[in-house]
N, C-alpha and C. Protein backbone atom coordinates (compact mmCIF):
# COMPACT_ATOMS: atom_id res chain seq x y z
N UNK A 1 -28.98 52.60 15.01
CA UNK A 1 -28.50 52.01 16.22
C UNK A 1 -28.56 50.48 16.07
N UNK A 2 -27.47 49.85 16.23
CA UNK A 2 -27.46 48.29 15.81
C UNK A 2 -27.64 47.54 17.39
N UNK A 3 -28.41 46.88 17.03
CA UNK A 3 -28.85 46.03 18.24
C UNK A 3 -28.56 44.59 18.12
N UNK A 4 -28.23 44.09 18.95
CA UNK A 4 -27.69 42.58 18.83
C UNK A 4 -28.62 41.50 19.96
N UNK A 5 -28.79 40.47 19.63
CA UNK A 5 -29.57 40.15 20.51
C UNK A 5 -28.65 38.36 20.85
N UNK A 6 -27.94 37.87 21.72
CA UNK A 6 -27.47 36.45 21.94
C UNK A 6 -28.06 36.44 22.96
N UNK A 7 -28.46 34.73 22.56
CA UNK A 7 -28.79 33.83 23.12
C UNK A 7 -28.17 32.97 23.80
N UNK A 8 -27.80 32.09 25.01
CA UNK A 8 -27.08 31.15 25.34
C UNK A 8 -27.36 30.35 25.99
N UNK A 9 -27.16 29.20 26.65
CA UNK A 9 -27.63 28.56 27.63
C UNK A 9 -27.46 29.03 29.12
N UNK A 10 -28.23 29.12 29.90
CA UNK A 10 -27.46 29.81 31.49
C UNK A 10 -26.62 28.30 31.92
N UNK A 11 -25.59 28.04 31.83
CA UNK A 11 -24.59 27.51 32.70
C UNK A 11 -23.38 27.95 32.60
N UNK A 12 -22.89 28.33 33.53
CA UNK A 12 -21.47 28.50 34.30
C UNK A 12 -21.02 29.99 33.26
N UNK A 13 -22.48 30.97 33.23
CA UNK A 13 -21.92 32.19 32.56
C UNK A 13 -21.44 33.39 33.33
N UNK A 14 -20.29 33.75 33.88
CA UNK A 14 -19.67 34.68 34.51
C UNK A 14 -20.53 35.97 34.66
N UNK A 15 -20.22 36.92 35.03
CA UNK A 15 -20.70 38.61 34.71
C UNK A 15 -19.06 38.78 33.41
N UNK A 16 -18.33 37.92 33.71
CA UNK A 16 -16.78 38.72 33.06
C UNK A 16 -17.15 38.03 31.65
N UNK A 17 -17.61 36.41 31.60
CA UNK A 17 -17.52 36.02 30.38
C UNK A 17 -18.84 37.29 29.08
N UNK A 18 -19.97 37.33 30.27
CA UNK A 18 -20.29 38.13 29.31
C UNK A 18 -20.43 40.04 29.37
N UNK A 19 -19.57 40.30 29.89
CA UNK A 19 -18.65 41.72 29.94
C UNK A 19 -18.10 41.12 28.02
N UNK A 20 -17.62 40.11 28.26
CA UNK A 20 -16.74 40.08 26.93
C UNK A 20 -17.42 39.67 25.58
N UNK A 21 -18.52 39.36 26.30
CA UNK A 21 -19.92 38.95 24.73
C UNK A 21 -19.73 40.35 24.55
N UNK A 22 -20.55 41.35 24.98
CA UNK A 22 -20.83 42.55 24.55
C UNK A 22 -19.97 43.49 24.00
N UNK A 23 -18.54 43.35 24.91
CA UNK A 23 -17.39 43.99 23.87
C UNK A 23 -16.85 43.63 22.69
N UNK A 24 -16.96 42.25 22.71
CA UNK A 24 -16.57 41.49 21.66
C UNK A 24 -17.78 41.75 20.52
N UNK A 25 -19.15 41.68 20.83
CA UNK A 25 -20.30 41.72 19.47
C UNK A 25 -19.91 43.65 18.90
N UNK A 26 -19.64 44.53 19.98
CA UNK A 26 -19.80 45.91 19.90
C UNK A 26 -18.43 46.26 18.77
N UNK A 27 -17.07 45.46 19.64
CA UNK A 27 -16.20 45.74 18.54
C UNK A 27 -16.12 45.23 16.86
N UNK A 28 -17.05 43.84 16.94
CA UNK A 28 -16.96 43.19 15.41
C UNK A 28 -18.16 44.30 14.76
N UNK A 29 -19.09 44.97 15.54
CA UNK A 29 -19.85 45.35 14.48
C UNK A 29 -19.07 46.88 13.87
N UNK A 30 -18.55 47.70 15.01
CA UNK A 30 -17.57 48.78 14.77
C UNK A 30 -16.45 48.30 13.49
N UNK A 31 -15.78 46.97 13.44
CA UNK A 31 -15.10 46.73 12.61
C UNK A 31 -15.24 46.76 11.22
N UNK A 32 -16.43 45.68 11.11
CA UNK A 32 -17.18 45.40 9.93
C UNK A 32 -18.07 46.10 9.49
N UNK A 33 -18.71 46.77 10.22
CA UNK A 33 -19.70 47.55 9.39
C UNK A 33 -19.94 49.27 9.82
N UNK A 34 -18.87 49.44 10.29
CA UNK A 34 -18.60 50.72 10.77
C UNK A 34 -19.22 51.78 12.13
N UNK A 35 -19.68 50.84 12.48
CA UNK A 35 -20.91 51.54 13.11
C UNK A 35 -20.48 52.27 14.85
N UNK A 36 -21.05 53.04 15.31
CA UNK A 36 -20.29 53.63 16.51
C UNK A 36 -21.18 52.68 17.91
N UNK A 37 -19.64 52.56 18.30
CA UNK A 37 -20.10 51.55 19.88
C UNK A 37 -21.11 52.17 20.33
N UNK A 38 -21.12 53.50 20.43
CA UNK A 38 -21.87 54.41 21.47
C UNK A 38 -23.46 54.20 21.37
N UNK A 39 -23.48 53.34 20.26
CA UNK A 39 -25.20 53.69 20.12
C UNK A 39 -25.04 52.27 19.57
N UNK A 40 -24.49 50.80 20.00
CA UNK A 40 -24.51 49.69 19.76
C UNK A 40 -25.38 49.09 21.02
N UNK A 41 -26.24 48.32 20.83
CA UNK A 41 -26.96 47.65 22.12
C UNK A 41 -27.07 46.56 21.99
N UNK A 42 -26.40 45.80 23.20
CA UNK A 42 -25.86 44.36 22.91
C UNK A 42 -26.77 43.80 24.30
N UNK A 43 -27.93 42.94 23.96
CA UNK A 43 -28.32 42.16 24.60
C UNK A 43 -28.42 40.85 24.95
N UNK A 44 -27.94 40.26 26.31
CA UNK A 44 -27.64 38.47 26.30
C UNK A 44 -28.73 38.10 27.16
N UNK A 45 -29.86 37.18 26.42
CA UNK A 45 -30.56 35.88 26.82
C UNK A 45 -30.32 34.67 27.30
N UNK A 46 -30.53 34.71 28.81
CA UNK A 46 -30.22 33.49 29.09
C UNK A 46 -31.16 32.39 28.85
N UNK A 47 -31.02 31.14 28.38
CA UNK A 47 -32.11 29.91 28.23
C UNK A 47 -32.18 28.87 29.13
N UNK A 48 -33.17 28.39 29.88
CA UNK A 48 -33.03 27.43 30.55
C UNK A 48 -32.39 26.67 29.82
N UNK A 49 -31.49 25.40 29.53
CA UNK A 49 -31.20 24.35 29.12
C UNK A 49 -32.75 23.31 29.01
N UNK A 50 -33.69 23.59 29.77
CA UNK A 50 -34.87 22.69 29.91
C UNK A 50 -35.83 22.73 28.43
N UNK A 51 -35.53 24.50 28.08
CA UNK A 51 -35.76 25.38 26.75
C UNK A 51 -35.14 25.25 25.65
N UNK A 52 -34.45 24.58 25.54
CA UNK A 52 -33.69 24.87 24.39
C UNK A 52 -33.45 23.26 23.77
N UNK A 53 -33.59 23.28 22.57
CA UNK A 53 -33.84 22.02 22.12
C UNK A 53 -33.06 21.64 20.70
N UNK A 54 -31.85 20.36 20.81
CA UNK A 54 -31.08 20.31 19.20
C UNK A 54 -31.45 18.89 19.45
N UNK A 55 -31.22 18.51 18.26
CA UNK A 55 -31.60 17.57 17.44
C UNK A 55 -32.49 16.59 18.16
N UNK A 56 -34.20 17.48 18.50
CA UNK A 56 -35.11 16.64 19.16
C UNK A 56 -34.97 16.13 20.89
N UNK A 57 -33.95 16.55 21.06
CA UNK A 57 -33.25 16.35 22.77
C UNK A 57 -33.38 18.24 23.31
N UNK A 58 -33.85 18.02 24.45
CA UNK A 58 -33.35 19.32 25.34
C UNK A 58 -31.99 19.29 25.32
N UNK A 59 -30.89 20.36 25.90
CA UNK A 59 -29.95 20.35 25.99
C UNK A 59 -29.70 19.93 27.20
N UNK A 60 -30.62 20.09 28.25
CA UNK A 60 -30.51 19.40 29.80
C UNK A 60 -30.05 17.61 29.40
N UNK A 61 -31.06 16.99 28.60
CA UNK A 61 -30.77 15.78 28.21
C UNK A 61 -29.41 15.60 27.48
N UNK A 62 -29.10 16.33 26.67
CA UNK A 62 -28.05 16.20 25.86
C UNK A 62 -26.89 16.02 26.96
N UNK A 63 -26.46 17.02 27.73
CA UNK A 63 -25.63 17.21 28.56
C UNK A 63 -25.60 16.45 29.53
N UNK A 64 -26.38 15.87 29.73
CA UNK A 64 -26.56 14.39 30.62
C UNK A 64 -26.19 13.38 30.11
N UNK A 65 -25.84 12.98 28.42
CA UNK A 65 -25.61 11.87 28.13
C UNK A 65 -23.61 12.44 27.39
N UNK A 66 -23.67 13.85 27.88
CA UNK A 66 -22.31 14.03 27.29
C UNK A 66 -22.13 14.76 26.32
N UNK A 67 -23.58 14.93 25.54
CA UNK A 67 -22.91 15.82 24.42
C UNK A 67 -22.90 17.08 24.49
């Protein structure tokens, strides 16, 4: 049973945008590695932005200066 686990930031994430994470991770793994949707488990993590940290900046900060 292939399990998937994404991560993302929580801003401006739909129920539809991620309806389409999970179909979208369920169909690439059915594609590529054969495996049956039926027993694919696709789980999405949301991250505070306060949590999540690139190049030494939170992403709260980042996104405050634009990037």
């Amino acid at each position: 049973m292939p399990y998937v686990n994404i991560k993302i930031t929580n801003e401006n994430v739909t129920p539809e945008k991620k309806a389409a994470l999970i179909a979208g991770a369920t169909k690439l793994l059915q594609e590529v590695m054969g495996k049956n949707p039926a027993t694919t488990v696709v789980v999405i993590d949301e991250v505070n932005t306060d949590n999540w940290g690139i190049a030494g900046e939170t992403v709260t900060v980042r996104r405050q200066k634009g990037q």
